[in-house]
N, C-alpha and C. Protein backbone atom coordinates (compact mmCIF):
# COMPACT_ATOMS: atom_id res chain seq x y z
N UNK A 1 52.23 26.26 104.55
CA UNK A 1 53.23 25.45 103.91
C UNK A 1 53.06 24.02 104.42
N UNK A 2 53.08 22.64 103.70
CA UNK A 2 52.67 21.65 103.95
C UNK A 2 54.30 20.86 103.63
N UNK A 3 54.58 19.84 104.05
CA UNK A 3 55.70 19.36 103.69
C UNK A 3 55.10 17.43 103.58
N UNK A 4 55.60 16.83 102.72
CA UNK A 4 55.21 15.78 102.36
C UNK A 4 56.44 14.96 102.68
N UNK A 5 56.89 14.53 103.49
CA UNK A 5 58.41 13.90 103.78
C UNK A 5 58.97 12.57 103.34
N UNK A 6 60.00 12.91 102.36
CA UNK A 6 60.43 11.67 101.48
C UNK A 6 61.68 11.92 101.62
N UNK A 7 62.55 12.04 102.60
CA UNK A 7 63.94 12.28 102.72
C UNK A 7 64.62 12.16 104.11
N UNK A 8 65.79 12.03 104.48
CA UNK A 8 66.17 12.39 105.74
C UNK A 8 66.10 13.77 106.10
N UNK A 9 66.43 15.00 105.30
CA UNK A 9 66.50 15.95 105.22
C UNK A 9 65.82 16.99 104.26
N UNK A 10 65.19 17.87 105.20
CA UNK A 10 64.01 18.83 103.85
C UNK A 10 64.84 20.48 104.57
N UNK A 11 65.40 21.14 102.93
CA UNK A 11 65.97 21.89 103.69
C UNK A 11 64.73 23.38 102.73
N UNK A 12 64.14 24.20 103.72
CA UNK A 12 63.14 25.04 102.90
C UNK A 12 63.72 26.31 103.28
N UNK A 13 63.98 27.15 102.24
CA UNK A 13 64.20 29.10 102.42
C UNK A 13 62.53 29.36 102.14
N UNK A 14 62.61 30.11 102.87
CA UNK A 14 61.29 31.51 103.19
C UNK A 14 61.71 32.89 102.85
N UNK A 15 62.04 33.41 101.98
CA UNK A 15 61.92 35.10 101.99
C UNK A 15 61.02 35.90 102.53
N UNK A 16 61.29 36.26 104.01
CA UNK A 16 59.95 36.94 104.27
C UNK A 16 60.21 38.21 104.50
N UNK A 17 61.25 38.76 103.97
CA UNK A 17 61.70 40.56 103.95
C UNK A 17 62.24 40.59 102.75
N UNK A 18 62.15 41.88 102.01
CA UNK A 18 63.37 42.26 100.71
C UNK A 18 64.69 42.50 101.81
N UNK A 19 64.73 42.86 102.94
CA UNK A 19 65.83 43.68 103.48
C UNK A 19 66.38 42.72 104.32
N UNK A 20 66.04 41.42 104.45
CA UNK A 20 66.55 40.45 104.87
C UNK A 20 67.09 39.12 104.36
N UNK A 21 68.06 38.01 104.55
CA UNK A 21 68.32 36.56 104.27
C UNK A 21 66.80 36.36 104.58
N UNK A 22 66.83 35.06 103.59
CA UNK A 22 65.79 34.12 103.69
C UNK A 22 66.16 33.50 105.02
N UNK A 23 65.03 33.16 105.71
CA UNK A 23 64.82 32.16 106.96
C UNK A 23 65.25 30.77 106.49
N UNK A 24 66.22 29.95 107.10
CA UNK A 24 66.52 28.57 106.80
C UNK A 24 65.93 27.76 107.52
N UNK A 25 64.93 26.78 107.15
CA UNK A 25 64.06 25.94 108.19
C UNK A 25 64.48 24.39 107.76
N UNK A 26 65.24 23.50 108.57
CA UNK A 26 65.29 21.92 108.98
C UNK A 26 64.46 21.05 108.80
N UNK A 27 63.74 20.59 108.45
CA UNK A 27 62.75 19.45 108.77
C UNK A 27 63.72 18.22 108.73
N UNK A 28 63.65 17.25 109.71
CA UNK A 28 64.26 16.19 109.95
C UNK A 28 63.30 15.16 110.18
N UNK A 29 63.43 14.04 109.10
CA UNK A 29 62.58 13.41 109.14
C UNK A 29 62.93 11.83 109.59
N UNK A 30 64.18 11.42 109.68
CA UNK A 30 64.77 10.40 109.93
C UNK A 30 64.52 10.11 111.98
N UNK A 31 64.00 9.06 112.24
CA UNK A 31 64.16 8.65 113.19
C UNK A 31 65.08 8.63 114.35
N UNK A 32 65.99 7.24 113.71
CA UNK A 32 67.26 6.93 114.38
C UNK A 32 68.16 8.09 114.69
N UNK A 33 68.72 7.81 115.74
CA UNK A 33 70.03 9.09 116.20
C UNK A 33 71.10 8.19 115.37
N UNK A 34 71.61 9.79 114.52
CA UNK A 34 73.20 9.55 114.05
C UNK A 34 74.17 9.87 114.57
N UNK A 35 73.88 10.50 116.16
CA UNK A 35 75.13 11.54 116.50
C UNK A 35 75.87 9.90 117.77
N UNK A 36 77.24 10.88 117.67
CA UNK A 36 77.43 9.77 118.73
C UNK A 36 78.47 10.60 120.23
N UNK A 37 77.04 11.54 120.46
CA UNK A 37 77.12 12.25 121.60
C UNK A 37 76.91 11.14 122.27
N UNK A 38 77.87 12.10 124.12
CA UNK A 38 77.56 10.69 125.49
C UNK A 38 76.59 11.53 126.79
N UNK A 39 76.29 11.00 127.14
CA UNK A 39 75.62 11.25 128.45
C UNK A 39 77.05 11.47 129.79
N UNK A 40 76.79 12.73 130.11
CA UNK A 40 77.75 12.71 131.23
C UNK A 40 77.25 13.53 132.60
N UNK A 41 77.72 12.93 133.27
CA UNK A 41 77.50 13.47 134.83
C UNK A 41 77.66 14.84 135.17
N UNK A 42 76.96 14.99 136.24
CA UNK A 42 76.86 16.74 136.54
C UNK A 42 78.13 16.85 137.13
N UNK A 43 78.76 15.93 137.89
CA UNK A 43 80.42 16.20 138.39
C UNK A 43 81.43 16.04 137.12
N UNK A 44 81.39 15.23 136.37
CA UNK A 44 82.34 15.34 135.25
C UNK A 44 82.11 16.55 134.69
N UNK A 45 81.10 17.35 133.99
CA UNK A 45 80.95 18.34 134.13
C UNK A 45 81.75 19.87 134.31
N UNK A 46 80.96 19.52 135.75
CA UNK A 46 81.40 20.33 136.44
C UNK A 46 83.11 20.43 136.80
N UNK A 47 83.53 19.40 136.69
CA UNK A 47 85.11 19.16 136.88
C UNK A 47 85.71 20.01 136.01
N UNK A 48 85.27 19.66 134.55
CA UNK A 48 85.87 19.64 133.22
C UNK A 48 85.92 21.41 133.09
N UNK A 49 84.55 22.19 133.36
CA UNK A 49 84.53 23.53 133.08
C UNK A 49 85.26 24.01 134.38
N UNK A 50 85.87 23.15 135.33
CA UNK A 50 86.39 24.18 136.62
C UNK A 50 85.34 25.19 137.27
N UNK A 51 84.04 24.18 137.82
CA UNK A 51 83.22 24.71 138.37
C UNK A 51 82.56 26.02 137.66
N UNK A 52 82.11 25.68 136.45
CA UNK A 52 81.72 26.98 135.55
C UNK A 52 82.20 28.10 135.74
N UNK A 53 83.64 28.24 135.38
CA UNK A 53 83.86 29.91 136.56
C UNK A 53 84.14 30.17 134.91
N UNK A 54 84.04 29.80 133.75
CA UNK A 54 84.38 30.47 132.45
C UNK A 54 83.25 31.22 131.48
N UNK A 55 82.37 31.64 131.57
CA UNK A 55 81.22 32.28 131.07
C UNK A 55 81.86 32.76 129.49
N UNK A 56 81.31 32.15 128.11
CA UNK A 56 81.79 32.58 127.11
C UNK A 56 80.46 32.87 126.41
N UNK A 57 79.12 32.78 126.95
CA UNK A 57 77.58 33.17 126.68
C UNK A 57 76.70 33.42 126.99
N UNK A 58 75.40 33.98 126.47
CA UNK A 58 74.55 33.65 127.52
C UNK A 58 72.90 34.40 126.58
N UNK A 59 72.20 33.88 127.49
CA UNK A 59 70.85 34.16 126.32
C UNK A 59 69.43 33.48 126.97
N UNK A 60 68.54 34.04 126.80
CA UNK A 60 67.32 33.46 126.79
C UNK A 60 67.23 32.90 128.46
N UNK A 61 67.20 31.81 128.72
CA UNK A 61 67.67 30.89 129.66
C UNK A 61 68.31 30.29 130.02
N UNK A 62 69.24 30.19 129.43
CA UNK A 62 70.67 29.59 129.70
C UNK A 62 72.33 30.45 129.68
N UNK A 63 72.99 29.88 130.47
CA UNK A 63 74.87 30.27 130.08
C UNK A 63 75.36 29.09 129.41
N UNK A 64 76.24 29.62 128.95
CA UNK A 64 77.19 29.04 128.16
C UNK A 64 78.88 29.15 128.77
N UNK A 65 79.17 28.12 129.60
CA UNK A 65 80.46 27.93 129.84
C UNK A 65 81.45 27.32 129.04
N UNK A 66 82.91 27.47 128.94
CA UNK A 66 83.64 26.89 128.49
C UNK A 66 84.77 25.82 129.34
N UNK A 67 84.72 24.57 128.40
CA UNK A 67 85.38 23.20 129.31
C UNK A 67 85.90 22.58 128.55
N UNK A 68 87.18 21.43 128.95
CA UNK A 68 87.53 21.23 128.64
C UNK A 68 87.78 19.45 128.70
N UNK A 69 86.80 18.55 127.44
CA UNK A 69 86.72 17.25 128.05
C UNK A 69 87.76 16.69 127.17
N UNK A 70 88.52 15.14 127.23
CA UNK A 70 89.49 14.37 127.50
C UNK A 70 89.38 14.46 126.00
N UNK A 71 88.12 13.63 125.34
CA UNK A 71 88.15 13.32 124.19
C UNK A 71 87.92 13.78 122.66
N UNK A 72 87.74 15.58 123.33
CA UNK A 72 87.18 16.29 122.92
C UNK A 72 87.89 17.92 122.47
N UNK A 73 88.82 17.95 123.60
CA UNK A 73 88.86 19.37 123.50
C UNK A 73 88.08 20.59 123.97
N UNK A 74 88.37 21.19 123.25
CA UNK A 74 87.70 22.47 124.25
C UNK A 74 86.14 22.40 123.86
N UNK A 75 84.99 22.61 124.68
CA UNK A 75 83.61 22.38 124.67
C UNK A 75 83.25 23.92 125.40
N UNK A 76 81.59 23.74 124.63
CA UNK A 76 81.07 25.02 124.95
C UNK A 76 79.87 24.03 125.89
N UNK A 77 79.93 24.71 126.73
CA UNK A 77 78.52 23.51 127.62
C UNK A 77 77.53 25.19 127.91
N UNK A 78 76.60 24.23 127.50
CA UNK A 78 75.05 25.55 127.76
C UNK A 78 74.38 24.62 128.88
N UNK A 79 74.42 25.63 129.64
CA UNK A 79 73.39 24.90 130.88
C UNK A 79 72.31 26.16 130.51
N UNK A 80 70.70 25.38 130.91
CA UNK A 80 69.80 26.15 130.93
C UNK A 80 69.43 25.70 132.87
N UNK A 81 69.46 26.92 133.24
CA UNK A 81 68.64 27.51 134.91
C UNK A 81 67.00 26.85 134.50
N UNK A 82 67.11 27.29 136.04
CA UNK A 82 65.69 27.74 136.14
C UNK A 82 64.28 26.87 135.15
N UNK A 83 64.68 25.39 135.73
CA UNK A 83 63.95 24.82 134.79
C UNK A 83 62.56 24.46 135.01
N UNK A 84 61.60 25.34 134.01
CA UNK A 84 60.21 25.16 133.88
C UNK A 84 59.64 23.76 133.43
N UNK A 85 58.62 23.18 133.66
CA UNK A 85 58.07 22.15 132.85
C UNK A 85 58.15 22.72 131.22
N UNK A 86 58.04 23.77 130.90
CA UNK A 86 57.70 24.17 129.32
C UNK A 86 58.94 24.36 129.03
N UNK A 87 60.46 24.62 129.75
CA UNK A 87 61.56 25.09 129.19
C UNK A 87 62.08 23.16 129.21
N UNK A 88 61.70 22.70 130.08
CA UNK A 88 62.10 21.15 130.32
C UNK A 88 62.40 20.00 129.08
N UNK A 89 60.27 20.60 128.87
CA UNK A 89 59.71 20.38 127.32
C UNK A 89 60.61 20.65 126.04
N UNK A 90 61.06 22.06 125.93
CA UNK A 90 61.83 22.63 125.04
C UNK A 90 62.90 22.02 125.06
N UNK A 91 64.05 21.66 125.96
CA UNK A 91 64.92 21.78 126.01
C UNK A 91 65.08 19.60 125.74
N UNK A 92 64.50 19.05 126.18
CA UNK A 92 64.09 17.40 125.60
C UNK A 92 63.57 17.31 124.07
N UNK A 93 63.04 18.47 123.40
CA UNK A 93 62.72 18.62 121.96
C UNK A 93 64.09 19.09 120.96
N UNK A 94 64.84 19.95 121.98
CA UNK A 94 66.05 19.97 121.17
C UNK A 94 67.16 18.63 121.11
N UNK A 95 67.21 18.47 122.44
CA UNK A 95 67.69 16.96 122.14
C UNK A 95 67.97 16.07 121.62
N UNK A 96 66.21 15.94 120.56
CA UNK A 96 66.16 14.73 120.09
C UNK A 96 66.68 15.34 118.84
N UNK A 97 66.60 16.85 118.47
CA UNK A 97 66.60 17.20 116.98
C UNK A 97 68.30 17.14 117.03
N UNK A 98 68.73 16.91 118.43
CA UNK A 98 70.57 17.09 118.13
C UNK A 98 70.81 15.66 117.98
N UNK A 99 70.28 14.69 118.13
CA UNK A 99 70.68 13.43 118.18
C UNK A 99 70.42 12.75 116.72
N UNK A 100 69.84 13.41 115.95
CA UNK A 100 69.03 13.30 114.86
C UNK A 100 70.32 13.77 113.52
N UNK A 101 70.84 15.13 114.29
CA UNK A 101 71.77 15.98 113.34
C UNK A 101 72.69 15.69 112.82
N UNK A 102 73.04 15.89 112.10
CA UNK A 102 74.36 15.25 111.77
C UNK A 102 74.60 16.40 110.15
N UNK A 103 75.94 17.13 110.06
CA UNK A 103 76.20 18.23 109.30
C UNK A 103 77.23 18.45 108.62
N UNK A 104 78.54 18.43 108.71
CA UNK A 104 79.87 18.85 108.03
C UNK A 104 79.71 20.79 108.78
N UNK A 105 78.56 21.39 108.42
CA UNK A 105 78.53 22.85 108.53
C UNK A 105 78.05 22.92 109.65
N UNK A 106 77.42 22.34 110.51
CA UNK A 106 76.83 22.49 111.66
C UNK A 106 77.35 21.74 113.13
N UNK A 107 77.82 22.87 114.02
CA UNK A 107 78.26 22.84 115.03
C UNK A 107 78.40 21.40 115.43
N UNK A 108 79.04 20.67 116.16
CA UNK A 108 78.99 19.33 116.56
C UNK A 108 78.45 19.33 118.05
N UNK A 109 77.56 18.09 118.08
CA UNK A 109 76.60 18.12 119.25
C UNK A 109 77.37 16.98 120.01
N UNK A 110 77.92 17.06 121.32
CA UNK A 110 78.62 16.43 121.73
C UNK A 110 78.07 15.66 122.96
N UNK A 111 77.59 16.18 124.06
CA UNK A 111 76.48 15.33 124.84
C UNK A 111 75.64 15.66 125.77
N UNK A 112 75.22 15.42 126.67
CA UNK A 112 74.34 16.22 127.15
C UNK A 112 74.47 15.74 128.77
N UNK A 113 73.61 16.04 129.64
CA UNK A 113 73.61 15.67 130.93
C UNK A 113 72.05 16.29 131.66
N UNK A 114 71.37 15.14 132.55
CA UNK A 114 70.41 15.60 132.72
C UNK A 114 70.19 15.12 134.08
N UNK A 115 71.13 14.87 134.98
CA UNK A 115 71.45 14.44 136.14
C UNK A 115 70.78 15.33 137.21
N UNK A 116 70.50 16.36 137.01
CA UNK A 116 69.66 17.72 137.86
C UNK A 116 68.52 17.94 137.22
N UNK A 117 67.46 17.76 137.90
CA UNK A 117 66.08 17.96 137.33
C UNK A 117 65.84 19.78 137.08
N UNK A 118 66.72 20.40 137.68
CA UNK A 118 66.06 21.83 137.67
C UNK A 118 67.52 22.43 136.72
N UNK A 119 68.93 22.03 136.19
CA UNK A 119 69.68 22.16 135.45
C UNK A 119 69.50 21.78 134.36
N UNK A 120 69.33 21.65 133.29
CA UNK A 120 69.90 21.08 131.69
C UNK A 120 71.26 21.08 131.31
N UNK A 121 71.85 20.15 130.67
CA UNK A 121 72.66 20.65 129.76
C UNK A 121 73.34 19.98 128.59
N UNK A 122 73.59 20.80 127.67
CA UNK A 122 74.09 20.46 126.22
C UNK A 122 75.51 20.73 126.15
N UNK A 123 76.15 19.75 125.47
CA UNK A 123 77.69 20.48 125.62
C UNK A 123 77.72 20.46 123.96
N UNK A 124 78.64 21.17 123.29
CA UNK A 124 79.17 21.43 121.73
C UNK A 124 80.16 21.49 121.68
N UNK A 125 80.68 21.27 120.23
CA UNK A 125 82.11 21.43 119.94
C UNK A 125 82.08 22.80 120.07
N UNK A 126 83.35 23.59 120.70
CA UNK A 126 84.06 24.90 120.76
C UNK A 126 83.99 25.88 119.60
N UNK A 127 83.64 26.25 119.35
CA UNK A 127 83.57 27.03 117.86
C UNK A 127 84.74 28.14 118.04
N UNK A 128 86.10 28.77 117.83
CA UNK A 128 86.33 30.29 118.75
C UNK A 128 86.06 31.62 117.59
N UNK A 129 85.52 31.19 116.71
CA UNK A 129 85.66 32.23 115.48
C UNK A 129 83.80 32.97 115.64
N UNK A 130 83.46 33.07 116.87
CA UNK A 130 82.15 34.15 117.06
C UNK A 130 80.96 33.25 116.98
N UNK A 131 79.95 34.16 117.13
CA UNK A 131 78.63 33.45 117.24
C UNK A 131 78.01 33.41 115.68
N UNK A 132 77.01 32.38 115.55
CA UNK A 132 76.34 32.17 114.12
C UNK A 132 76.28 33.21 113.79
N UNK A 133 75.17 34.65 114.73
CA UNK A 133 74.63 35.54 114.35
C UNK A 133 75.41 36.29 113.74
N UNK A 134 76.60 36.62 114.28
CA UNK A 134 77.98 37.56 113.80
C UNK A 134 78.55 36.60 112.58
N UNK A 135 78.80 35.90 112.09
CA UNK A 135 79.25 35.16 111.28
C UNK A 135 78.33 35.76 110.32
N UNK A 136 77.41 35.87 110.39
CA UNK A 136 76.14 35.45 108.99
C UNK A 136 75.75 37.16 108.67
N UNK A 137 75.90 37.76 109.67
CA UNK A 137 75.62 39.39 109.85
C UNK A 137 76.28 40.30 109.92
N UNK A 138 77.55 40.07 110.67
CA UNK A 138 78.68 40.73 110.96
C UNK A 138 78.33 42.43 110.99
N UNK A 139 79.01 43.32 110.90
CA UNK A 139 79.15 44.25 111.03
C UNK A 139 79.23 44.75 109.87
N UNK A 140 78.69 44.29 108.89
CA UNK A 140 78.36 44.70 107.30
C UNK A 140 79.55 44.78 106.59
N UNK A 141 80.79 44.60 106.68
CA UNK A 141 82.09 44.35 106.39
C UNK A 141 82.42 42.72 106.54
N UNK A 142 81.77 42.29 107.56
CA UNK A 142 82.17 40.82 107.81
C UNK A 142 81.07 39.92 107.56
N UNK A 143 79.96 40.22 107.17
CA UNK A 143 79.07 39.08 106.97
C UNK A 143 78.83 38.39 105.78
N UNK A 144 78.58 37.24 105.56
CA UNK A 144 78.88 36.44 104.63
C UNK A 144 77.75 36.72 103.86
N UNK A 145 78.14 36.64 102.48
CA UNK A 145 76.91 36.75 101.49
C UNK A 145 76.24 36.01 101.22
N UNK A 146 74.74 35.91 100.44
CA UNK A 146 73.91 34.84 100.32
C UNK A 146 74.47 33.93 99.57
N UNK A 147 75.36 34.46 98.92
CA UNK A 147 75.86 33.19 98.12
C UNK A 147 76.47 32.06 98.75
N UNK A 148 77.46 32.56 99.72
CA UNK A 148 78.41 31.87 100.69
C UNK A 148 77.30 31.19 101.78
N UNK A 149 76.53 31.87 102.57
CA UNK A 149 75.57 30.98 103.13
C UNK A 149 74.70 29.87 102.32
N UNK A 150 74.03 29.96 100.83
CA UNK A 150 73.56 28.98 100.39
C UNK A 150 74.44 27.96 100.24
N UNK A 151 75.75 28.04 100.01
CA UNK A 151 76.78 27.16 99.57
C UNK A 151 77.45 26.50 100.65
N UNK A 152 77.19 26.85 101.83
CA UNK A 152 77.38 26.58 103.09
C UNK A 152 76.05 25.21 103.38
N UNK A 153 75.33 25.33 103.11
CA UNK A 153 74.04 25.24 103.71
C UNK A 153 74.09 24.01 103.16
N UNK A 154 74.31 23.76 101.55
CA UNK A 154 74.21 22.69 100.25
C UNK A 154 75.54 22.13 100.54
């Protein structure tokens, strides 16, 4: 698949199962950051979640605590551990694609902190209504149909 980029936004479905949603793939082609996430300290932070003692995730390489900042409300902050040069890599590539984002449907990217070389972290708006995966999959009673996800998406 080749993409020829004439837009801020290239949004492409893949069907690659009958027994599955199409794969939704991003291409972001716009430069400039639209978000107007802040950079904050590992003590503000840390203040705000009450010393991470709230665990509301967790996955791959990282937790997901819950905090609570001034201007914001309640925040989901993902710290990623255990930081590799290649997770470092990864985790500075998402970054730029959150600074880039900008959605109505998509989670709000709120700021980040990189004050600890061997910590990461991303903070988000609070979502409390479940994870994407459960939203989109649910328990076959609760998951949203393709229709409702394309219309979501557009």
């Amino acid at each position: 698949m080749t993409f020829t980029p004439c837009a801020d936004l290239i949004i492409y479905f893949d069907r690659y199962s009958s027994k599955r949603p199409p794969i939704l793939l991003l291409v972001i082609t716009k430069t400039t950051p639209i978000t107007d996430a802040k950079k904050l300290s590992w003590e503000e932070i840390k203040k705000r979640s009450r010393n991470f003692s709230r665990v509301i995730g967790s996955g791959g390489f990282s937790t997901v605590y819950l905090a609570r900042l001034p201007d914001s409300g309640l925040t989901a902050v993902k710290v990623q551990s255990a930081c590799t040069e290649r997770l470092a890599q990864i985790h500075d590539q998402e970054l730029q694609i959150l600074f880039r984002l900008k959605h109505p449907n998509i989670v709000k990217f709120l700021g980040h902190c990189d004050d600890k070389e061997e910590e990461r972290v991303l903070l988000f708006e609070y979502v409390s209504k479940g994870t994407l995966h459960y939203n989109l999959h649910g328990d076959n009673t609760q998951a949203l149909s393709w229709k409702a996800c394309s219309s979501i998406a557009f």
